[in-house]
Protein backbone atom coordinates (compact mmCIF):
# COMPACT_ATOMS: atom_id res chain seq x y z
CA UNK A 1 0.00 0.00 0.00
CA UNK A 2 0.99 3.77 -0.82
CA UNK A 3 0.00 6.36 1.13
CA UNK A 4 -0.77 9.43 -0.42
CA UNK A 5 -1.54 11.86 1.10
CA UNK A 6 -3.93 15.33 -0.04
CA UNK A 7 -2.35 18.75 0.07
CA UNK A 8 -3.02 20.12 3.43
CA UNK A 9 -2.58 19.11 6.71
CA UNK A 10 -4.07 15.77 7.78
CA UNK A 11 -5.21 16.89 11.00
CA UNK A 12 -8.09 18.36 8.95
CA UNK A 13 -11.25 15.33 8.69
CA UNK A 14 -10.04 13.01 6.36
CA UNK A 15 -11.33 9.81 4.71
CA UNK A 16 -9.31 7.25 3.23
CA UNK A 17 -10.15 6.78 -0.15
CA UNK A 18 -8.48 3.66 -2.22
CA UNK A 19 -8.05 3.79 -5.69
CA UNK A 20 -7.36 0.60 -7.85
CA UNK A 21 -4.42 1.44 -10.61
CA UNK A 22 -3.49 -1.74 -12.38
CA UNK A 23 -3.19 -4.33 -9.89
CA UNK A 24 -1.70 -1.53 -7.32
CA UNK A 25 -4.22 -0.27 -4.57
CA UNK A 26 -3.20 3.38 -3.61
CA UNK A 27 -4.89 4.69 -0.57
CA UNK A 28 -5.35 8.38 -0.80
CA UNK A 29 -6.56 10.87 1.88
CA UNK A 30 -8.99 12.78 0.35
CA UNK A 31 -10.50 16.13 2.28
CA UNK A 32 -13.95 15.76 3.59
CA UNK A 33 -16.21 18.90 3.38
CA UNK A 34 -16.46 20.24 6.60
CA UNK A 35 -20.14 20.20 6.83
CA UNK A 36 -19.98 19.98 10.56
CA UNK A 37 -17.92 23.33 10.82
CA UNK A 38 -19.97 24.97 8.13
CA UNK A 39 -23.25 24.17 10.12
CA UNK A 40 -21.42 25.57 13.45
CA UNK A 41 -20.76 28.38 11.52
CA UNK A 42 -24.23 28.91 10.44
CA UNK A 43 -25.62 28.27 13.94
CA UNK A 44 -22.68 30.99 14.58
CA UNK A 45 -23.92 33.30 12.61
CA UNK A 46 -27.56 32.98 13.33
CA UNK A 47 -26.91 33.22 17.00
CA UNK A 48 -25.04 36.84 16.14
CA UNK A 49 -27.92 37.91 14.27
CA UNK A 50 -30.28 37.12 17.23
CA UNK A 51 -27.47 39.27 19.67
CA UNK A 52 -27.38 41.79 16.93
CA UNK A 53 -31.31 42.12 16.93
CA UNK A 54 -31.35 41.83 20.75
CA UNK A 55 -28.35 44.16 20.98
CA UNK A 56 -30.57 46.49 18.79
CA UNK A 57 -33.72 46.19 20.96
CA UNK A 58 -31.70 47.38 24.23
CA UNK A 59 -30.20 50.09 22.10
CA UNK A 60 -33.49 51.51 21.42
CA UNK A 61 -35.12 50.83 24.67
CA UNK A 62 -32.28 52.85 26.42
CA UNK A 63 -32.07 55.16 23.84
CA UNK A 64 -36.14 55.47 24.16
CA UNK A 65 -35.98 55.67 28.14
CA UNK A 66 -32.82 58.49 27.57
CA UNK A 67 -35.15 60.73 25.33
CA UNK A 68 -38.27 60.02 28.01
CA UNK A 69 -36.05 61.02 31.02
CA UNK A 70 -35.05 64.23 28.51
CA UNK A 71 -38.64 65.09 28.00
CA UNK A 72 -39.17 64.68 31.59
CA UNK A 73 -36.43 67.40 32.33
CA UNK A 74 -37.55 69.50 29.57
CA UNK A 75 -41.04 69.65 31.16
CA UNK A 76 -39.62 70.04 34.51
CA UNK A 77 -37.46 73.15 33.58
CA UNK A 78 -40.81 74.59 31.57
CA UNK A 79 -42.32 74.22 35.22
CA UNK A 80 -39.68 76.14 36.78
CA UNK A 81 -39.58 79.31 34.42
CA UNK A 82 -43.82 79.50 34.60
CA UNK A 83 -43.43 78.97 38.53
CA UNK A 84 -40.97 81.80 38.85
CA UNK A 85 -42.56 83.71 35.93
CA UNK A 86 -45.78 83.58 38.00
CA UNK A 87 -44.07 84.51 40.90
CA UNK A 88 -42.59 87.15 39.92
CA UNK A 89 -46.08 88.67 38.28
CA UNK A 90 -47.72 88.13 42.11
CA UNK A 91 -44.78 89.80 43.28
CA UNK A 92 -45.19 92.98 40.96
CA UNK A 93 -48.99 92.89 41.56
CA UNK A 94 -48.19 92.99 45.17
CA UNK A 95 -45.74 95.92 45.04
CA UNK A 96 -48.73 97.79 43.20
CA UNK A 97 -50.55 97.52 45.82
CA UNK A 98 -48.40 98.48 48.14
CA UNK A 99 -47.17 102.00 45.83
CA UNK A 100 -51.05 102.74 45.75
CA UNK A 101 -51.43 105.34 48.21
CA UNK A 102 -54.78 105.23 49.68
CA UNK A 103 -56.83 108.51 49.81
């Protein structure tokens, strides 16, 4: 027998393959497609898309919750200026009264 073997490294999955040349049996290791690998690699790649998509989600959650908590402070600060817009109006209104001299 004559081994012979495929470029490459044989640590990759071979199978031996023999070959019948004129009374002579050859046994070659031939490459075996790495379905396995490529089916880890889909399961791979599916299970990114899924972290992409749930990356995604939290993105826009937090991102939603951000703007919320910016709306929140926006509205809070329009409280303050009519609070101390107001007061200061009751305050005028009160000095008015106050210049008014009565007769």
């Amino acid at each position: 027998e004559e081994f012979l073997a495929a470029e490459g490294d044989l640590t990759e999955p071979t199978v031996r393959e023999e070959v019948y040349e004129g009374g002579r049996i050859k046994v070659k290791f031939v490459k075996v497609k790495k379905e396995k690998e490529e089916s880890r690699n889909e399961s791979v790649e599916e299970d990114n898309v899924k972290n992409d998509i749930f990356f995604n989600e939290r993105l826009r959650s937090t991102r939603r919750s951000y703007l919320l908590s910016q709306e929140k402070v926006n509205i809070h600060n329009i409280q303050n200026e009519l609070s101390i817009v107001s007061r200061k109006a009751k305050f005028k209104k009160h000095m008015k009264s106050m210049m008014k001299v009565p007769k």
